[in-house]
Protein backbone atom coordinates (compact mmCIF):
# COMPACT_ATOMS: atom_id res chain seq x y z
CA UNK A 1 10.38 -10.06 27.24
CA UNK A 2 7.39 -10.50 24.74
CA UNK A 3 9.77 -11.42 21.70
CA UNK A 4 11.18 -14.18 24.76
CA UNK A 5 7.78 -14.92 25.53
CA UNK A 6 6.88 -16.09 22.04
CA UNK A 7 9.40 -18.12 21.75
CA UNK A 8 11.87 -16.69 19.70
CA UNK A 9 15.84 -16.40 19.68
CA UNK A 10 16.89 -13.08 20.83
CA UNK A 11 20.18 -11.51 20.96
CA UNK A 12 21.26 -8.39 22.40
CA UNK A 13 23.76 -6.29 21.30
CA UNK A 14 25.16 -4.08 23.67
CA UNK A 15 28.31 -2.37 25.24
CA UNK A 16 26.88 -2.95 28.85
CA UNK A 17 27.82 -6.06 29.90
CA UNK A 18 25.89 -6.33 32.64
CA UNK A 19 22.80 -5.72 31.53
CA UNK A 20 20.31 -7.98 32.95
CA UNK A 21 18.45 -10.08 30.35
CA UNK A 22 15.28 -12.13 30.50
CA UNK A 23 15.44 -15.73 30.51
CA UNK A 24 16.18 -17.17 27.04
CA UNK A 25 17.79 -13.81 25.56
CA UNK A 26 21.41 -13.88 24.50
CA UNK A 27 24.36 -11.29 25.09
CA UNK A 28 26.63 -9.89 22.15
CA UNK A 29 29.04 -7.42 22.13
CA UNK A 30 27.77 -4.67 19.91
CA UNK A 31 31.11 -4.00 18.77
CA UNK A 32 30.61 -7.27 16.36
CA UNK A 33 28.43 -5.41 14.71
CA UNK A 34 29.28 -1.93 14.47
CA UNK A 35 33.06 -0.83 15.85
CA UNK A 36 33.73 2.53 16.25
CA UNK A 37 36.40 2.44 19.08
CA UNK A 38 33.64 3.41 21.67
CA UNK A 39 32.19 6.48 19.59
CA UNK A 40 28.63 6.93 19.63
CA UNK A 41 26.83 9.23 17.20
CA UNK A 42 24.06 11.29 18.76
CA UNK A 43 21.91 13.70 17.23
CA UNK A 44 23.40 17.65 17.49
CA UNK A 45 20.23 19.83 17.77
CA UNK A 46 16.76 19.79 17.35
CA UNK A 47 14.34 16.75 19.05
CA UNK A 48 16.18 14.41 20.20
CA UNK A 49 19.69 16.32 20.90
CA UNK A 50 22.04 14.02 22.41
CA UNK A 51 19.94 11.11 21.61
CA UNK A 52 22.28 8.11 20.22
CA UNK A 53 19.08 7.07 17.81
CA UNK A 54 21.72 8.28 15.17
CA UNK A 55 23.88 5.69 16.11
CA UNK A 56 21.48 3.15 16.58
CA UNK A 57 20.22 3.75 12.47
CA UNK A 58 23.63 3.03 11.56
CA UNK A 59 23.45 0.14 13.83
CA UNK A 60 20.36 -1.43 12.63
CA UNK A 61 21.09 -0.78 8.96
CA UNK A 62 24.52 -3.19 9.34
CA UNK A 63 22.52 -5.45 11.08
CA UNK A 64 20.08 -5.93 8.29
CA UNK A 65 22.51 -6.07 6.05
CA UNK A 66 23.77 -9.29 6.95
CA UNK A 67 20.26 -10.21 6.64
CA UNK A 68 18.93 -10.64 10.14
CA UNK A 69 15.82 -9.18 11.99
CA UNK A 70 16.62 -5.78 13.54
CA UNK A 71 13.46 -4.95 16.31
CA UNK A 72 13.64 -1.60 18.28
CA UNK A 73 13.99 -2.00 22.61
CA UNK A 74 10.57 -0.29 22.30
CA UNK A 75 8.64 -2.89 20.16
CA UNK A 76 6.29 -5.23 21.70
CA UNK A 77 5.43 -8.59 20.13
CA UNK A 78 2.12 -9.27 20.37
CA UNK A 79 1.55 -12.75 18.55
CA UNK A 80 3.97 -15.36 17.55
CA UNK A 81 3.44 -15.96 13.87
CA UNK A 82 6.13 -13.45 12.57
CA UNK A 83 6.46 -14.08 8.66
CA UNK A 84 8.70 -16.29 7.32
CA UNK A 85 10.32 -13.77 4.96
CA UNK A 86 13.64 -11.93 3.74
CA UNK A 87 11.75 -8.72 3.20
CA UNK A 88 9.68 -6.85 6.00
CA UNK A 89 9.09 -3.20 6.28
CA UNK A 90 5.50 -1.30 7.25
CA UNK A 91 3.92 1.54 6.70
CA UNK A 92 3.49 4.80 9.88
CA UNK A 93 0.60 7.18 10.18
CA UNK A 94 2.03 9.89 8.25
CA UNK A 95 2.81 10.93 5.05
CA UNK A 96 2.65 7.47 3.94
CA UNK A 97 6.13 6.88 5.96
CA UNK A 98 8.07 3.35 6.49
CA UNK A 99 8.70 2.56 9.68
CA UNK A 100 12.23 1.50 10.57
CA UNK A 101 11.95 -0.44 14.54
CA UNK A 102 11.09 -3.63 12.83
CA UNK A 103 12.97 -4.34 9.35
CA UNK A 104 14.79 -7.45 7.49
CA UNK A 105 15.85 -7.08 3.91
CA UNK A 106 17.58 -9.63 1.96
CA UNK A 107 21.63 -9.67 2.76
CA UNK A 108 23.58 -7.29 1.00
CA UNK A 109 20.28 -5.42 -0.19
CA UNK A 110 21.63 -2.71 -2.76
CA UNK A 111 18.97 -0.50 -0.40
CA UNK A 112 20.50 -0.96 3.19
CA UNK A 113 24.15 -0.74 1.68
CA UNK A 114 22.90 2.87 -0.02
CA UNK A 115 21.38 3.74 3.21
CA UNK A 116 24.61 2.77 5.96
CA UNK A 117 25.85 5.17 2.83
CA UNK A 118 23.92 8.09 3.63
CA UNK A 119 24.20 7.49 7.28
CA UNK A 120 27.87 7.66 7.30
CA UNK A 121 27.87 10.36 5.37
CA UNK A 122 25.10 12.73 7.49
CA UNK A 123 25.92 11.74 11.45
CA UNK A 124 27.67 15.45 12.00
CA UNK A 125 24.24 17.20 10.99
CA UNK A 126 21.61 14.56 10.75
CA UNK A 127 18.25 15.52 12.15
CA UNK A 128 15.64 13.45 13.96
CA UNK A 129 14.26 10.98 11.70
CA UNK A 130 16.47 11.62 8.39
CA UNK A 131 18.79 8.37 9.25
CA UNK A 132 15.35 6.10 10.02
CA UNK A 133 11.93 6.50 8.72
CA UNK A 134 12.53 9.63 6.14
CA UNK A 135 15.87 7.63 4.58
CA UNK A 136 14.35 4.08 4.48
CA UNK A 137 11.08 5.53 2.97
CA UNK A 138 13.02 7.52 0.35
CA UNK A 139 15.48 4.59 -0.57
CA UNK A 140 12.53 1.77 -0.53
CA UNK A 141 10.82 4.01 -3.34
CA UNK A 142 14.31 4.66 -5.36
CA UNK A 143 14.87 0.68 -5.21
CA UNK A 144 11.07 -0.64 -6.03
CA UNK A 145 10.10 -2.03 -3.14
CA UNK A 146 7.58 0.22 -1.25
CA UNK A 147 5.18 -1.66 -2.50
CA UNK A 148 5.67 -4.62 -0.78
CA UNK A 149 5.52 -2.78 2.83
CA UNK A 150 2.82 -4.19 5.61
CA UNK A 151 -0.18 -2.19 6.51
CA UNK A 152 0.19 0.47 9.15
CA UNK A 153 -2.10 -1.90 11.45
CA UNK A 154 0.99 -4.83 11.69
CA UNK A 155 3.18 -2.55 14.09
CA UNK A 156 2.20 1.52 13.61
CA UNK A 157 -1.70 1.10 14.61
CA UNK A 158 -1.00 3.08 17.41
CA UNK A 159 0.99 6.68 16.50
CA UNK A 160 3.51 8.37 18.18
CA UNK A 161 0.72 11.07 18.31
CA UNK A 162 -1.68 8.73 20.20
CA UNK A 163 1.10 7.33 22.83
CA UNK A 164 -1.01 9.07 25.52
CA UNK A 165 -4.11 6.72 24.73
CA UNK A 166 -1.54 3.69 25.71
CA UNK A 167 -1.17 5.59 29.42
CA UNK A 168 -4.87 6.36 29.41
CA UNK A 169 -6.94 3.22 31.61
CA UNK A 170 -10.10 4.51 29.72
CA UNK A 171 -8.42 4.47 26.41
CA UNK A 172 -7.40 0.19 27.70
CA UNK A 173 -10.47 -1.06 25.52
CA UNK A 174 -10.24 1.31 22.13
CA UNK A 175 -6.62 0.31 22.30
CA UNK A 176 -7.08 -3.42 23.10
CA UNK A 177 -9.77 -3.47 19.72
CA UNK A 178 -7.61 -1.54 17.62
CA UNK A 179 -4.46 -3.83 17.88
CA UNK A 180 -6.35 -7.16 18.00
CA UNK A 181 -4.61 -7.96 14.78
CA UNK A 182 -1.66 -6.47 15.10
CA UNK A 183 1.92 -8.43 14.94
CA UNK A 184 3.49 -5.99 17.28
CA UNK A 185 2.88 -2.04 19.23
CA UNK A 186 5.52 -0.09 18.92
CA UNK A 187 5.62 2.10 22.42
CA UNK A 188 7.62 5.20 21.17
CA UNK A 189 9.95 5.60 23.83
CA UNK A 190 11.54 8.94 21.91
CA UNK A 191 7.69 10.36 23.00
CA UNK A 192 8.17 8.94 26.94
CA UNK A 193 11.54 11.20 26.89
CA UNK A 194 10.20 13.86 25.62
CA UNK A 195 7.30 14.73 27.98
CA UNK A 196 9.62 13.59 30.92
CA UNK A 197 7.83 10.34 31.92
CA UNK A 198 10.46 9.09 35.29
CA UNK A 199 11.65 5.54 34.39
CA UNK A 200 11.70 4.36 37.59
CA UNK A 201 7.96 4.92 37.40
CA UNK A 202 5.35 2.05 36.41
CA UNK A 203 2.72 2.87 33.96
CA UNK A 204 -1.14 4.07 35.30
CA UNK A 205 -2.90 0.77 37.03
CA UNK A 206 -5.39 -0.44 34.62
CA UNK A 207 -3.62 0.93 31.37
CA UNK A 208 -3.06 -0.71 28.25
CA UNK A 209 0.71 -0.55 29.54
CA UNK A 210 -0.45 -2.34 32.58
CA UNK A 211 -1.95 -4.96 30.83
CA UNK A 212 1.72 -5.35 28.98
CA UNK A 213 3.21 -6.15 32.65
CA UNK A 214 0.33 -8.65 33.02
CA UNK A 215 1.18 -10.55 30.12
CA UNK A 216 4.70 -10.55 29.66
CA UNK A 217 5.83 -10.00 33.55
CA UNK A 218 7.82 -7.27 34.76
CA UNK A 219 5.29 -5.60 37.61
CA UNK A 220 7.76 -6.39 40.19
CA UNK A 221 10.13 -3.73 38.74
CA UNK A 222 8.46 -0.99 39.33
CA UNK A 223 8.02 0.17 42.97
CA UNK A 224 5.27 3.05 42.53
CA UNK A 225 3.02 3.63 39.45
CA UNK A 226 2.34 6.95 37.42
CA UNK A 227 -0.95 8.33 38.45
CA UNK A 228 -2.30 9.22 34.67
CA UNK A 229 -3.31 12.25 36.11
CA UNK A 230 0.37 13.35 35.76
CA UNK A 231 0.85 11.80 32.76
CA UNK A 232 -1.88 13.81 30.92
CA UNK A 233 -0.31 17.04 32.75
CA UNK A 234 2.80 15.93 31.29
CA UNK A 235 1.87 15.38 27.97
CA UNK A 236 -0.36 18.47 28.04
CA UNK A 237 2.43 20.38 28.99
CA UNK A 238 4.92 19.30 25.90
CA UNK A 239 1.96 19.67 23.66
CA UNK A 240 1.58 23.04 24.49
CA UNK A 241 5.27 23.97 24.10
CA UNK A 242 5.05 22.65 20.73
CA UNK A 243 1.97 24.89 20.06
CA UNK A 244 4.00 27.88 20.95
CA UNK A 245 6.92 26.66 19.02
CA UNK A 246 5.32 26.53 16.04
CA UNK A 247 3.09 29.81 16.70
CA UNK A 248 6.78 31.10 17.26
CA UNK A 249 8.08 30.02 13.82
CA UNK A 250 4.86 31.08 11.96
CA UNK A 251 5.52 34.71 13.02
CA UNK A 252 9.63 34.83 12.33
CA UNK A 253 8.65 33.66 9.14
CA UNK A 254 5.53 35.57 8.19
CA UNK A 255 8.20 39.06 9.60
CA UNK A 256 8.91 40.55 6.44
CA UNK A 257 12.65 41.40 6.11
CA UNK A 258 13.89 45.09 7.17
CA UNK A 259 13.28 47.67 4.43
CA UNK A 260 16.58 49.03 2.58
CA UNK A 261 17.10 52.46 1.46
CA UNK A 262 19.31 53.49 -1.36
CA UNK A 263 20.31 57.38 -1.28
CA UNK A 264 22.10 58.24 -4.64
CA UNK A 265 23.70 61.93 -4.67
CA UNK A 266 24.03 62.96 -8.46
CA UNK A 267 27.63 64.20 -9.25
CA UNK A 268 28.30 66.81 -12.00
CA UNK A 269 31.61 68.24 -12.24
CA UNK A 270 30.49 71.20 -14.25
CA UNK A 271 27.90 72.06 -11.44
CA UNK A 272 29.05 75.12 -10.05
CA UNK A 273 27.98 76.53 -6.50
């Protein structure tokens, strides 16, 4: 709705055909861009098992390649001015990372053909992340161009690690400052999964979320809102598993490997007795 909101073309690409749209958004069958006679890749194991984020890298990769803007469901537009340019990547939180849920590259980039490349090549064993951010950062070094990558504050202000603060109504102001120059919020909707946040549920009254609805529509959706309170538990809850999951691995790995004992029995054919 935002991207609609701004005023710019949008076109959705998509194997459900009736999937309601917002006024001023166009339907495409997905299969014009990537056919794979109904397959969909989807992450084996690990975060994100099942997922079909696997599929949608090698989606967005053969997008760009013919040059266009690829944006992720999740992204938010938040002004209008998007730059008038053939090359757009930005920089995440971490280890210095490119994001990949807003990219254009010129057509045919020698970079997005390597990477639907490794894609292809990876989608029986691929882990979370290797086909998006971790490949495009890797490849945008290789080919020269990491340089020319947009501040984290464009799109990754807010980290996946902070998506509780968008929930939070008392985190509505620090967020509000924080992305007052911003070009977009990505809402990490892999995060919303994982802690089990209902989507027939409404954001918290008074969140930053809330303030989304406000100004790009969309409160008549939602029925009932998520008290934050259960939001926090929720969160609180997966943040906690991963604390255990990672005391967990510490302590298989620190676990030194069983002892082995050799017993030789010297042999003397001479020996009598």
């Amino acid at each position: 709705m935002s991207w609609v909101a701004h005023g710019f073309n949008v076109v959705v690409y998509t194997t459900d055909t009736d999937l309601k749209l917002p006024p001023g958004a166009e339907h495409r069958p997905a299969e014009e861009i990537l056919d794979l006679g109904g397959h969909i890749h989807r992450y084996k194991n690990g975060f994100g098992a099942g997922s079909p984020a696997l599929h949608a890298d090698l989606f967005r990769c053969k997008l760009v390649e013919r040059g266009e803007w690829w944006l992720d469901a999740d992204l938010v537009m938040l002004r209008g001015d998007l730059p008038e340019t053939d090359f757009f990547l930005a920089r995440q939180a971490h280890e210095n990372s490119l994001g990949s849920s807003i990219m254009r590259l010129p057509a045919h980039s020698p970079l997005i053909r390597e990477a639907i490349r490794e894609i292809e090549g990876m989608t029986r064993d691929a882990q979370w992340g290797e086909t998006g951010p971790y490949l495009i950062t890797r490849l945008a070094g290789k080919h020269g161009v990491a340089h020319k990558a947009h501040d984290r504050n464009t799109v990754y202000e807010i980290d996946y690690t902070e998506v509780i603060k968008l929930f939070d109504p008392d985190a509505r102001d620090e967020v509000e400052r924080r992305l007052a120059s911003s070009l977009c919020v990505h809402l990490w909707n892999a995060i919303w999964h994982a802690i089990g946040f209902p989507q027939e549920l409404g954001p918290p009254e008074g969140s930053y979320l809330d303030a989304l609805l406000d100004r790009y529509g969309g409160r008549d959706i939602f029925a009932l809102r998520a008290p934050f309170a259960s939001v926090k538990t929720w969160w609180d809850n997966r943040e906690r598993h991963l604390r255990l999951e990672n005391e967990l691995n510490a302590v298989r790995a620190s676990m030194a490997a069983a002892p082995t004992f050799t017993f030789t029995y010297p042999y003397r054919p001479d020996a009598s007795g």
